[in-house]
Protein backbone atom coordinates (compact mmCIF):
# COMPACT_ATOMS: atom_id res chain seq x y z
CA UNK A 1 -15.69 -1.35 -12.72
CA UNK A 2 -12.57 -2.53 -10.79
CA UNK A 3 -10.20 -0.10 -8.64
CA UNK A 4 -7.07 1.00 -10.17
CA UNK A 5 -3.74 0.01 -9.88
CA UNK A 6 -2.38 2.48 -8.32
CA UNK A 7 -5.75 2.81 -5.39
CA UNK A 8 -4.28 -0.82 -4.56
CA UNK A 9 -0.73 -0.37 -4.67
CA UNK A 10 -1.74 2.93 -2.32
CA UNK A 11 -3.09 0.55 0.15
CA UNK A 12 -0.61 -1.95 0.24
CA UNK A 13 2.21 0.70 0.41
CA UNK A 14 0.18 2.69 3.42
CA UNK A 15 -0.06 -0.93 5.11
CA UNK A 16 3.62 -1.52 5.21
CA UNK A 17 3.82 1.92 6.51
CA UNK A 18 1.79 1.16 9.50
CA UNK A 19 3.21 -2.26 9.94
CA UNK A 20 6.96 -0.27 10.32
CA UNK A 21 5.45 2.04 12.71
CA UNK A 22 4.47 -0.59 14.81
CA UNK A 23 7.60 -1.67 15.15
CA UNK A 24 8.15 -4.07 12.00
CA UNK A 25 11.15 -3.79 9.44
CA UNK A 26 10.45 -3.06 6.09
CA UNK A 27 11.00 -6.89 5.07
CA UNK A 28 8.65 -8.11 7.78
CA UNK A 29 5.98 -6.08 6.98
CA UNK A 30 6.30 -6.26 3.01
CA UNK A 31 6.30 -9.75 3.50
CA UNK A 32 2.73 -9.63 5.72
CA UNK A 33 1.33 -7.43 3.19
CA UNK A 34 2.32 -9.53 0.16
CA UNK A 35 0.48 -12.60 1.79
CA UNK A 36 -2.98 -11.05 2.43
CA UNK A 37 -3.09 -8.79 -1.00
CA UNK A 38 -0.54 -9.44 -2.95
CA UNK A 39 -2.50 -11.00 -5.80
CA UNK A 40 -3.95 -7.87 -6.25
CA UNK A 41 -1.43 -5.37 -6.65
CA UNK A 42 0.83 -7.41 -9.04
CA UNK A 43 -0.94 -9.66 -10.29
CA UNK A 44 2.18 -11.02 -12.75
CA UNK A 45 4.47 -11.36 -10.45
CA UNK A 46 5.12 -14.28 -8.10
CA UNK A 47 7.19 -14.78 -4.62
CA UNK A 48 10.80 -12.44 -3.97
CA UNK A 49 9.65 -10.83 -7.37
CA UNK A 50 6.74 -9.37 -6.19
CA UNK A 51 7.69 -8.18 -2.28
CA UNK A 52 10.88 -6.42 -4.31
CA UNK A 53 8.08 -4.87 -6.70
CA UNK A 54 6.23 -3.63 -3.52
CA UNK A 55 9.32 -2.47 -1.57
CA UNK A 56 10.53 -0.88 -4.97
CA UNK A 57 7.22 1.11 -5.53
CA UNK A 58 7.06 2.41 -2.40
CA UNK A 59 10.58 3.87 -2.46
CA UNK A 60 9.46 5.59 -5.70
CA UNK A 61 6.23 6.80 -4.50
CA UNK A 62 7.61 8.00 -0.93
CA UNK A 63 10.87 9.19 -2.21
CA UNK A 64 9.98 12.39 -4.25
CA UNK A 65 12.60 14.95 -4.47
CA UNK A 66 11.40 18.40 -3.14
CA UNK A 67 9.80 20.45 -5.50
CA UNK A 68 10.02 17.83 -8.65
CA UNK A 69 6.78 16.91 -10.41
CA UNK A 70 5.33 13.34 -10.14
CA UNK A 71 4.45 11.01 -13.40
CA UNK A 72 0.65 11.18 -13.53
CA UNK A 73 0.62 7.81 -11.82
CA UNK A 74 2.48 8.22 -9.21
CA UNK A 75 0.65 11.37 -7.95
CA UNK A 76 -2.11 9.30 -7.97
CA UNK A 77 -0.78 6.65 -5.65
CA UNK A 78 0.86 9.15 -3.41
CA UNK A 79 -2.77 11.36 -3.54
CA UNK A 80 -4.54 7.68 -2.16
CA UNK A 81 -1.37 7.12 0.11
CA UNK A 82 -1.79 10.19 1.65
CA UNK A 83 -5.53 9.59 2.20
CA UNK A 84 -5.10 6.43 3.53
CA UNK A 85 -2.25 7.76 6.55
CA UNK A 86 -4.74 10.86 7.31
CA UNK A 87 -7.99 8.65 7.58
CA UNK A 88 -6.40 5.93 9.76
CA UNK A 89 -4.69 9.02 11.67
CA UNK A 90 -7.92 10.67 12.41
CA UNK A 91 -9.56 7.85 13.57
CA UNK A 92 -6.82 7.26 16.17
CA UNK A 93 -6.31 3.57 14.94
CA UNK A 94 -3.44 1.72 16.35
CA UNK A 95 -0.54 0.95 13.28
CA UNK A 96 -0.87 -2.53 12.83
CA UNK A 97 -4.69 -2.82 13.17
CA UNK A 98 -4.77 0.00 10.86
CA UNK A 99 -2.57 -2.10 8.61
CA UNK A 100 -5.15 -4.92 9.08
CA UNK A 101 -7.91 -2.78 8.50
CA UNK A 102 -6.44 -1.19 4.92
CA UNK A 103 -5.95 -4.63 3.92
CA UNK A 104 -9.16 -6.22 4.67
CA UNK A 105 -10.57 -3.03 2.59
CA UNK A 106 -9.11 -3.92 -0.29
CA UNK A 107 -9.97 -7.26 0.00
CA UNK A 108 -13.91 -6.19 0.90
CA UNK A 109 -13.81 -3.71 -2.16
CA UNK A 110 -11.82 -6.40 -4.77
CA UNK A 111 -14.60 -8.92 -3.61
CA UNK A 112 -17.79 -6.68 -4.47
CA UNK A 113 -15.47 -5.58 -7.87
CA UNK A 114 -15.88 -9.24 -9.42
């Protein structure tokens, strides 16, 4: 049984948040993340289309209003999200080889999947 859709998407989005804390822009780092795992988190959607897809997604997923219940979904992402931030937190893992670490997760995980 494959990972969901929104366990990927968590990923990708906690890798671009990594990527900007070490000192990336939000382009750059979409862009990085989009090249290693891209073709797994939409899977329909090619070049600009998809880094706006991931840049859009995270906005929704990080920018919850206080107090204002999530679609089942996106509590879901933001739940894995969350996860992913605390785990590479406690292990004291610098940003961007966090961000390299999350990715080549998915990657390891998708792989055993097929």
């Amino acid at each position: 049984m494959g990972y969901s859709v929104e366990f990927k998407r968590a990923i990708a989005i906690a890798s671009i948040s990594q990527l900007i804390q070490g000192r990336r822009n939000i382009d750059s780092a979409t862009r990085h993340v989009v090249g290693r795992i891209g073709h797994l988190v939409f899977v329909t959607l090619e070049g600009e289309r998809k880094i706006k897809a991931l840049r859009d997604y995270r906005k929704r997923v990080l920018d919850i209003p206080e107090g204002k219940a999530l679609p089942p979904r996106m509590s879901i992402a933001r739940f894995h999200y969350d996860n992913c931030l605390k785990w590479v937190a406690e292990k004291k893992i610098k940003p961007e080889e966090s961000a390299e670490l999350l990715m080549a997760a998915l990657l390891s995980i998708d792989d055993k999947a097929l």
